[in-house]
Protein backbone atom coordinates (compact mmCIF):
# COMPACT_ATOMS: atom_id res chain seq x y z
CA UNK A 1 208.92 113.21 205.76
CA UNK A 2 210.51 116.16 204.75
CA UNK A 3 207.40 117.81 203.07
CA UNK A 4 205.60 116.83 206.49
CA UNK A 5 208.23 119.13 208.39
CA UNK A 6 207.98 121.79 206.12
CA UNK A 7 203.94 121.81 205.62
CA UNK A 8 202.70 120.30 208.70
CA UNK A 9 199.78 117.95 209.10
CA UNK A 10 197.02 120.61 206.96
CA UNK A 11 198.47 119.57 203.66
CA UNK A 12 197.82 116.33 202.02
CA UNK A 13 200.68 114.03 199.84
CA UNK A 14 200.74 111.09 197.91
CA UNK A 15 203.78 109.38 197.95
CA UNK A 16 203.49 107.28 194.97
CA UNK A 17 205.73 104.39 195.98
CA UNK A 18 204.03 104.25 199.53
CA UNK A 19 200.82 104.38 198.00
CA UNK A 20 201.45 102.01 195.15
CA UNK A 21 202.79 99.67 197.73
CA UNK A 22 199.78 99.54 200.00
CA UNK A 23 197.45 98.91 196.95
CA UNK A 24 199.46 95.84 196.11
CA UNK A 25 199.31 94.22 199.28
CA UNK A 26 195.80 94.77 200.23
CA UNK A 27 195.26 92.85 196.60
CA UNK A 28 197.28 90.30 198.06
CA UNK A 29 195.19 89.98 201.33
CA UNK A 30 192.24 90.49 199.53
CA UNK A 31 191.40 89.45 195.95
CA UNK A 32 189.20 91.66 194.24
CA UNK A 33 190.35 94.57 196.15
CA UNK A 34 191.51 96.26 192.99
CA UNK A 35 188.17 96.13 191.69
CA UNK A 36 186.74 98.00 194.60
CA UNK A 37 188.83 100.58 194.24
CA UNK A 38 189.19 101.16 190.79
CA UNK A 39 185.06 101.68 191.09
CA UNK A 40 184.90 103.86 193.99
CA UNK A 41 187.75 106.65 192.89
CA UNK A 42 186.53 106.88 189.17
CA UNK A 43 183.96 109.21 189.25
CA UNK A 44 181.96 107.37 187.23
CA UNK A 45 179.26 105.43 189.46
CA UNK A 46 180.04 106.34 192.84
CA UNK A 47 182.41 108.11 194.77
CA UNK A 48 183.26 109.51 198.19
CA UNK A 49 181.43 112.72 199.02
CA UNK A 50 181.74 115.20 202.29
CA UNK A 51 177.99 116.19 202.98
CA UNK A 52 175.98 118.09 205.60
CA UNK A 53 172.34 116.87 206.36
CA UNK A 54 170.81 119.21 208.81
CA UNK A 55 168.98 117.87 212.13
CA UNK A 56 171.02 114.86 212.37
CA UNK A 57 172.23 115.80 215.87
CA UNK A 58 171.23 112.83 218.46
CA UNK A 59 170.14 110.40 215.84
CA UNK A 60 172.20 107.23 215.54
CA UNK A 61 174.82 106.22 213.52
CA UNK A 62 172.97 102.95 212.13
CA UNK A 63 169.48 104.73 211.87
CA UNK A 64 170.88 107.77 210.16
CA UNK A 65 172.69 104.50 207.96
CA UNK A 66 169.19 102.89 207.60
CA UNK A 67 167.60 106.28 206.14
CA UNK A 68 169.68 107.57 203.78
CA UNK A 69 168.98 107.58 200.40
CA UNK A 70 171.39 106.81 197.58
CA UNK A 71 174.50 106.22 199.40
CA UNK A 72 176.17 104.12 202.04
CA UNK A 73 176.97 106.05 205.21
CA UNK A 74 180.80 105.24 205.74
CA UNK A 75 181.66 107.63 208.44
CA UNK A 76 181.35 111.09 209.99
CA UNK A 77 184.17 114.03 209.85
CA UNK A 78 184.46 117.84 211.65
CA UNK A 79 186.52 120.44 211.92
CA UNK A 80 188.92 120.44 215.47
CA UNK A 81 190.36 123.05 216.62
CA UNK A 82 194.22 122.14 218.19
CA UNK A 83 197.02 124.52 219.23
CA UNK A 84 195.27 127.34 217.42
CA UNK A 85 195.10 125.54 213.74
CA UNK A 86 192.14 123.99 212.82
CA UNK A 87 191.73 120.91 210.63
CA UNK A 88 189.13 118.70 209.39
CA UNK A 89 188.73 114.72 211.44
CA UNK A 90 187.45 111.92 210.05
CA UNK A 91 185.94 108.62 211.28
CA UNK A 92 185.40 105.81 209.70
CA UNK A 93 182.79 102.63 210.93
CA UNK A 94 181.85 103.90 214.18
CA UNK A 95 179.50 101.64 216.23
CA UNK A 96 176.07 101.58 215.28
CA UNK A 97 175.03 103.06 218.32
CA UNK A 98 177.22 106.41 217.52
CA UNK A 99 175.56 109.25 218.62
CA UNK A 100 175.44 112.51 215.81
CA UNK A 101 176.54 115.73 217.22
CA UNK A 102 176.44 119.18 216.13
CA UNK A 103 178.25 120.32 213.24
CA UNK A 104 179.05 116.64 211.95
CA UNK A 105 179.59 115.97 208.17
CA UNK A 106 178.81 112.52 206.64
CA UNK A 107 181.20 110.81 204.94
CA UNK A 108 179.90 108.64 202.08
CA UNK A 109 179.92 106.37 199.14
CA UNK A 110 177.34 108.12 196.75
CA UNK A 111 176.33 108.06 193.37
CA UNK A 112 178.39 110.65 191.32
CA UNK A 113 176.73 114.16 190.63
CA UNK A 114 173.40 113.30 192.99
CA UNK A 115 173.07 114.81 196.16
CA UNK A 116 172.12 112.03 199.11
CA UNK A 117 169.17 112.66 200.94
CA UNK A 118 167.73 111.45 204.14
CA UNK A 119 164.13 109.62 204.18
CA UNK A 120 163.33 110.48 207.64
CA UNK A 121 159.94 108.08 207.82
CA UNK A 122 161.10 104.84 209.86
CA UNK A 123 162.22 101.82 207.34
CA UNK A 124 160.57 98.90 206.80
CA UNK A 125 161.28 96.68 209.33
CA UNK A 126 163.13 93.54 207.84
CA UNK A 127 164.06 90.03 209.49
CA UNK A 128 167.48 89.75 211.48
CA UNK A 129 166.66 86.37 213.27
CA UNK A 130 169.59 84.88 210.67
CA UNK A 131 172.42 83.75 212.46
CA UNK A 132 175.54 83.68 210.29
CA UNK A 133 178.50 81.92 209.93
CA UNK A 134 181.18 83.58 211.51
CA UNK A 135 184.04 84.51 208.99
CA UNK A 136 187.79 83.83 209.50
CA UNK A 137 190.18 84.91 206.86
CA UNK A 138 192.52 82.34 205.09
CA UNK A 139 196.07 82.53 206.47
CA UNK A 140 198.45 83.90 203.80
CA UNK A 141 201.18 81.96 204.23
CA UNK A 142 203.62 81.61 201.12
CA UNK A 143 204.06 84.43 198.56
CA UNK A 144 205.95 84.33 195.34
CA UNK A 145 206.78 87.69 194.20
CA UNK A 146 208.26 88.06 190.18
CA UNK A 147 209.77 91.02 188.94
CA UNK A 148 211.76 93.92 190.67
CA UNK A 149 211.43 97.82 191.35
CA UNK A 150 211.87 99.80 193.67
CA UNK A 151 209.02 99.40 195.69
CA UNK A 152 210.05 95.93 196.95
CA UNK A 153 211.28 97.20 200.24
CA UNK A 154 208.33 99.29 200.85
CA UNK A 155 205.96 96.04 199.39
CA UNK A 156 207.89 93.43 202.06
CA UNK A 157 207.23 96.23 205.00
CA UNK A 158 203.68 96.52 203.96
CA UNK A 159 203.28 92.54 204.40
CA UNK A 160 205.22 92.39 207.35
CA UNK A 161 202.78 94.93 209.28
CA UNK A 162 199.81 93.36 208.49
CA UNK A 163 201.46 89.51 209.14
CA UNK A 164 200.86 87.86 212.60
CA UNK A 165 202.23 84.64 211.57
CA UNK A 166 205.73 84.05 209.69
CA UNK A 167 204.56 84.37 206.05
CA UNK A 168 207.44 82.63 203.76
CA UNK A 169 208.19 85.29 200.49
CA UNK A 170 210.20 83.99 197.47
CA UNK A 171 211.65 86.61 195.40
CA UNK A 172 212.32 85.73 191.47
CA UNK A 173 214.03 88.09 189.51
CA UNK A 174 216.75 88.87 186.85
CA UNK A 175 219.10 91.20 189.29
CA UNK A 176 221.84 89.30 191.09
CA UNK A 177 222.36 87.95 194.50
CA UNK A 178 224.85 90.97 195.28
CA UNK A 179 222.36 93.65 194.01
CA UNK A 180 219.64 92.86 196.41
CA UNK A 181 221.66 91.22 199.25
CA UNK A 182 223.28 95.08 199.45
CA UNK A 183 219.73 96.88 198.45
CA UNK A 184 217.87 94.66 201.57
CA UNK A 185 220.84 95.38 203.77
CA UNK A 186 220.62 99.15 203.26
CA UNK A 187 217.26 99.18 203.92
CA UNK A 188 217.53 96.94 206.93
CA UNK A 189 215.03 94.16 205.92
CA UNK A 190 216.50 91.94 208.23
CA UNK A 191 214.25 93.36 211.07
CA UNK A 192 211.37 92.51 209.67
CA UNK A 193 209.37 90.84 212.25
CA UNK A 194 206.95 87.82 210.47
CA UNK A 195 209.03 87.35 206.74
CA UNK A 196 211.19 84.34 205.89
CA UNK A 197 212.70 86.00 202.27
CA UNK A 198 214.49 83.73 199.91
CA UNK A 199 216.30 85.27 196.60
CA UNK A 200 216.19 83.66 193.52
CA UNK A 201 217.79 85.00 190.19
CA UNK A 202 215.98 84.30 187.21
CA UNK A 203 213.88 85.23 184.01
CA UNK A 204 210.29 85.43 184.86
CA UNK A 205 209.40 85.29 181.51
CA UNK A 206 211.02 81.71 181.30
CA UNK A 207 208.60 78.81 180.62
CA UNK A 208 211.37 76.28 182.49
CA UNK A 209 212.01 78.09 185.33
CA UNK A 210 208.34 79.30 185.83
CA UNK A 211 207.43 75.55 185.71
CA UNK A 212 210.64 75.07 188.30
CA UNK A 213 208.60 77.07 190.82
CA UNK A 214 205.43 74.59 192.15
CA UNK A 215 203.40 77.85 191.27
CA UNK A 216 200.39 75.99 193.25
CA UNK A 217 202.24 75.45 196.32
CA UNK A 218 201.60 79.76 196.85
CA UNK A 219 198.76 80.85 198.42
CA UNK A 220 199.37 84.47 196.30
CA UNK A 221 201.46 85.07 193.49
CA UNK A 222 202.45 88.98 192.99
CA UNK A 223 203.88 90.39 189.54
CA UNK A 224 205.82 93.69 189.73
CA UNK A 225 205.99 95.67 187.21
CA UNK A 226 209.67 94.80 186.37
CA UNK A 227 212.75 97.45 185.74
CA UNK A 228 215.57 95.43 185.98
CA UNK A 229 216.09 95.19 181.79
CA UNK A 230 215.91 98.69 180.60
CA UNK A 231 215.30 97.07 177.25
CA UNK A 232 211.97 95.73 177.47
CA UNK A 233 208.89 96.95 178.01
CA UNK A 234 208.25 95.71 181.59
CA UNK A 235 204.33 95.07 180.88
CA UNK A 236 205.09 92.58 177.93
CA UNK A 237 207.09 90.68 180.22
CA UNK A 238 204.18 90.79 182.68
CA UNK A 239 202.11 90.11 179.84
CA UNK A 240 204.34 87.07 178.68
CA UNK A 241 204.21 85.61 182.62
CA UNK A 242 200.64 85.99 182.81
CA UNK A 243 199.90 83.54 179.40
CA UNK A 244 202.96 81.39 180.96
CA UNK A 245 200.84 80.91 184.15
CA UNK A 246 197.61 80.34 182.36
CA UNK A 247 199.08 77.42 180.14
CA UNK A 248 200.46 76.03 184.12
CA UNK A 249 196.99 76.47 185.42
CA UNK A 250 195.54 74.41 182.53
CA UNK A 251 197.57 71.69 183.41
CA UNK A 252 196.29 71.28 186.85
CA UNK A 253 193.53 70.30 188.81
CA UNK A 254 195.10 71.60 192.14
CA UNK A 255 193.74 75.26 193.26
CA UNK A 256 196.00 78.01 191.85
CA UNK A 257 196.77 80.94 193.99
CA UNK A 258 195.20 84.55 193.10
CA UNK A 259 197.68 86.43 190.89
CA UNK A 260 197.86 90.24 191.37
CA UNK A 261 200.16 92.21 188.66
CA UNK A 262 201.14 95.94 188.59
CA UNK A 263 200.98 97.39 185.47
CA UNK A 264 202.53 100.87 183.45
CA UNK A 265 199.56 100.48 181.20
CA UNK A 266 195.48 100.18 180.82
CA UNK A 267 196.06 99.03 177.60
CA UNK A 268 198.33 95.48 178.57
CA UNK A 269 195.46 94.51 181.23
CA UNK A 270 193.31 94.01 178.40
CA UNK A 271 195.34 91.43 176.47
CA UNK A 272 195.26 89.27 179.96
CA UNK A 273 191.42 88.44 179.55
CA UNK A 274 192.02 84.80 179.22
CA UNK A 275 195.12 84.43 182.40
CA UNK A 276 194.34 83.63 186.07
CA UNK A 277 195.05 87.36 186.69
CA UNK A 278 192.90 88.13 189.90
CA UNK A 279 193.89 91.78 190.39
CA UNK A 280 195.59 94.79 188.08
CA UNK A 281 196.80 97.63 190.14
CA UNK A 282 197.42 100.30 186.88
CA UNK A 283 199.93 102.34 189.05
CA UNK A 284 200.28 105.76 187.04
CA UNK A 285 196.79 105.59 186.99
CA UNK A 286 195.93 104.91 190.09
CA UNK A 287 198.12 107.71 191.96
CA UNK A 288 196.79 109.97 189.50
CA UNK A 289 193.33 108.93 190.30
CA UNK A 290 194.00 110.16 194.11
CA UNK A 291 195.79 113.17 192.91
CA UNK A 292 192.48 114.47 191.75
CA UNK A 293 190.35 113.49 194.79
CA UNK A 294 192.83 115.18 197.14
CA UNK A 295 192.50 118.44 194.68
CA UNK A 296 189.05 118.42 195.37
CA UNK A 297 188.97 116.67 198.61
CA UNK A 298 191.89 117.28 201.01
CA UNK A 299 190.26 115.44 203.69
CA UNK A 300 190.31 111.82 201.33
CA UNK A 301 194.18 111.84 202.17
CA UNK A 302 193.67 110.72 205.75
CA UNK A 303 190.78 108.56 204.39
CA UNK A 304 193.39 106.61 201.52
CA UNK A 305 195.49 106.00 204.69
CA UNK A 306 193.17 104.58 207.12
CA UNK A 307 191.69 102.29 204.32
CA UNK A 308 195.55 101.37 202.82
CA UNK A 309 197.43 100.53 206.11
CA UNK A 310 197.52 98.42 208.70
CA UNK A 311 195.68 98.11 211.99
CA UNK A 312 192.75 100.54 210.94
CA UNK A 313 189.36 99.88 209.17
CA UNK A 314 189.48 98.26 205.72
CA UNK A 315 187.42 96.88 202.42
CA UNK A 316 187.20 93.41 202.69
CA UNK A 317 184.94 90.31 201.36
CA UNK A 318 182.71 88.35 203.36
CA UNK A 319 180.70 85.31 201.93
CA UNK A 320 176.96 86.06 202.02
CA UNK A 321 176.61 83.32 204.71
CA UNK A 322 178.39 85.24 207.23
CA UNK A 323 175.08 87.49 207.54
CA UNK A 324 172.03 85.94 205.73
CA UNK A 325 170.52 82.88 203.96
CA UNK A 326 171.40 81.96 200.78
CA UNK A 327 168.67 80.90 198.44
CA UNK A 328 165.95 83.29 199.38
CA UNK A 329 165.11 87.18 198.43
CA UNK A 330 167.10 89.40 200.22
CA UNK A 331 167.09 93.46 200.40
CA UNK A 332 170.29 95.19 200.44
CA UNK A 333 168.66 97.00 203.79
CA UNK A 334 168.46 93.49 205.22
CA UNK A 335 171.86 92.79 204.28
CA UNK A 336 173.29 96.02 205.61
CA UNK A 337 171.42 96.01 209.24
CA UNK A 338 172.95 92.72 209.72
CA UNK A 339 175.83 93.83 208.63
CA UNK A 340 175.32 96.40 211.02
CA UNK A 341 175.07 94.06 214.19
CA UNK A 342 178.91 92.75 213.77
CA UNK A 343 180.04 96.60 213.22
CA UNK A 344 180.39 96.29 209.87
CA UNK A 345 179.60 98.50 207.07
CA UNK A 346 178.33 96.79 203.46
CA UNK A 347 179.20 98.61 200.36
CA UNK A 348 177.60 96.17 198.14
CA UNK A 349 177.83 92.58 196.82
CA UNK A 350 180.15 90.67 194.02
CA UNK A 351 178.37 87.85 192.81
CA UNK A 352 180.12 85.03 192.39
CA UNK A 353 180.28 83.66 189.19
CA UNK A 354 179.97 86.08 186.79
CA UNK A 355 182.22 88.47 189.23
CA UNK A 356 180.10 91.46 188.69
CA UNK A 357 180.32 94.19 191.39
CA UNK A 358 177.26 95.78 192.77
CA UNK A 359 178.05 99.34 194.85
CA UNK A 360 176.05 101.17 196.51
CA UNK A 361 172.58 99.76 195.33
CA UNK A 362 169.26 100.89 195.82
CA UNK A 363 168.49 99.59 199.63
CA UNK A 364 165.59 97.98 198.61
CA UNK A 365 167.10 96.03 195.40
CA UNK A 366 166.47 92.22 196.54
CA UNK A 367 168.85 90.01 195.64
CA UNK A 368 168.80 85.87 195.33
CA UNK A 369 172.54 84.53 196.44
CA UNK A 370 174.15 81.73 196.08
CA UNK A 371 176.95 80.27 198.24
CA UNK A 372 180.14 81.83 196.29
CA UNK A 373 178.56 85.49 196.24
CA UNK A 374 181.06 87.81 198.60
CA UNK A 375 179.61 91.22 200.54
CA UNK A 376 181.60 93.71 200.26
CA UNK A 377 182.31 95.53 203.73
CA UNK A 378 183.75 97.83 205.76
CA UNK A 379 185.14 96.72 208.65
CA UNK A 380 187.94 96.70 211.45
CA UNK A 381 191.47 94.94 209.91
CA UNK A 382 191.16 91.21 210.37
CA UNK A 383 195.07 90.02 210.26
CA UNK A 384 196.37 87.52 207.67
């Protein structure tokens, strides 16, 4: 806050614990969000690019989407011109039937060192007579969180924003009752609007008391990346939990919950190969990831926040279903016009079982799904 007061709204921040704290949370909401991410801001594939195509002005938003060539249209962005400083907008998933004015950039998800283009002969006309099934998102009801830092404020306000239901969190860690009943006072976690938290002291690297905690009664189990015990490494413990929780899940026929786990190190995700680990938010690597954008990019910071928080537009997973029949040959155009018709924005597709993620293919790559194979979109926040 104090950096926004002394720099005003022209210069973009990353405030590591905010940011590292959104990223965790959307795992939770979403599994395989991490995924997403780690492939869009690693300038490998694909990545987000700020590009003029001239003569776009009056065109439409989904027929400008339709035509371009490798890349997804995401949004549009201009410079505005308030109180005599001027500063660049962005918008992200307008409506289909968005007009283009003049002097409007396109925001997009395109492949890394190739400049989009726009193929302005009309596209093949494809079949839309599909009626989906609509989607509603699973309530997230019950969280187990194991492990402290000092993020867990910032992590509990992140759920509680996106929460329209009460949403029971359990808290497992080695600091005592009078540590965090006087941290959560401080920090006034009280008014949080939707959480019922319950404290529990413990080792999370305990086989008994893991075993204690009905692991399967959570819809979401979250691992910090835990600093309580200066004297261990906090991703061996994580490490330790995760092979813990796979022997659990072994023993049981019952659905286990999606595990997400924050890590210090690349090098500890790969020893959980075998665990039910769903997600691995790398933090130091992820906040420096953004660094760099912003370096290049300035206008990605106000992108990062309308993608991270609450109430705005968001990456989410949709099952195939939703928008066309599964079973038969289907182009990724088809796929994104109907995506188009529920204002809706596909990136790609995850297929199911072998949980390979497909960004930003070629429109006219066909693909054959099958009933667990997700889309993944851009849309408007659906609330857990």
């Amino acid at each position: 806050r104090l950096v926004e007061l002394a720099s005003g709204p022209n210069v973009p921040m990353v405030s590591s614990t905010d940011f590292v704290s959104k990223t965790l949370v959307q795992c939770v909401r979403s599994p395989g969000y991490a995924s997403v991410y780690s492939e869009i801001f690693a300038f490998e594939e694909n990545e987000i690019q700020i590009k003029r195509i001239d003569g776009l002005e009056g065109k439409l938003f989904g027929e400008v989407s339709d035509q371009i060539e490798d890349a997804v249209l995401l949004g549009l962005s201009w410079l505005e011109n308030r109180e005599g400083s001027e500063r660049r907008v962005a918008i992200l998933n307008p409506e289909p039937d968005y007009d283009f004015g003049a002097d409007e950039d396109l925001i997009l998800l395109g492949r890394s060192g190739r400049r989009p283009s726009l193929n302005r002969a009309t596209p093949i006309e494809t079949s839309t007579d599909f009626a989906g099934v609509p989607f509603e998102r699973a309530k997230l009801q019950k969280l187990l969180i194991l492990g402290w830092n000092e993020n867990i404020h910032q992590i509990l306000m992140e759920l509680d924003e996106h929460a329209v239901s009460e949403l029971d969190v359990v808290i497992v860690s080695g600091q005592s009752e009078d540590h965090c009943s006087s941290f959560f006072k401080e920090r006034n976690v009280s008014a949080l609007r939707h959480i019922d938290l319950i404290y529990k002291r413990g080792d999370t690297a305990n086989v008994e008391l893991i075993r204690s905690l009905n692991i399967v009664a959570y819809d979401a189990l979250l691992l910090l990346s835990d600093e309580f015990d200066q004297t261990h490494d906090p991703d061996s413990r994580t490490v330790l939990t995760l092979l813990i929780l796979r022997q659990i899940k072994s023993e049981t026929d019952r659905d286990f919950p999606h595990v997400v786990s924050e890590f210090y190190s690349r090098n500890a995700v790969g020893l959980c190969a075998e665990t039910p680990l769903t997600d691995a938010v790398v933090s130091p690597e992820f906040v420096s990831v953004q660094l760099t954008h912003l370096a290049r990019e300035p206008i990605l910071a106000s992108i990062y926040r309308e993608l991270l928080s609450a109430g705005g537009i968001e990456i989410g997973f949709r099952p195939v279903s939703c928008y066309v029949p599964v079973g038969e040959p289907v182009s990724f155009l088809r796929l994104s016009k109907k995506t188009q018709e529920v204002n809706e924005i596909a990136l790609g597709v995850k297929v199911g079982c072998s949980g390979f993620l497909y960004l930003n293919p070629d429109k006219s790559k066909e693909f054959a799904f099958e009933e667990t194979d997700l889309v993944v979109v851009l849309a408007q926040q659906i609330y857990s």
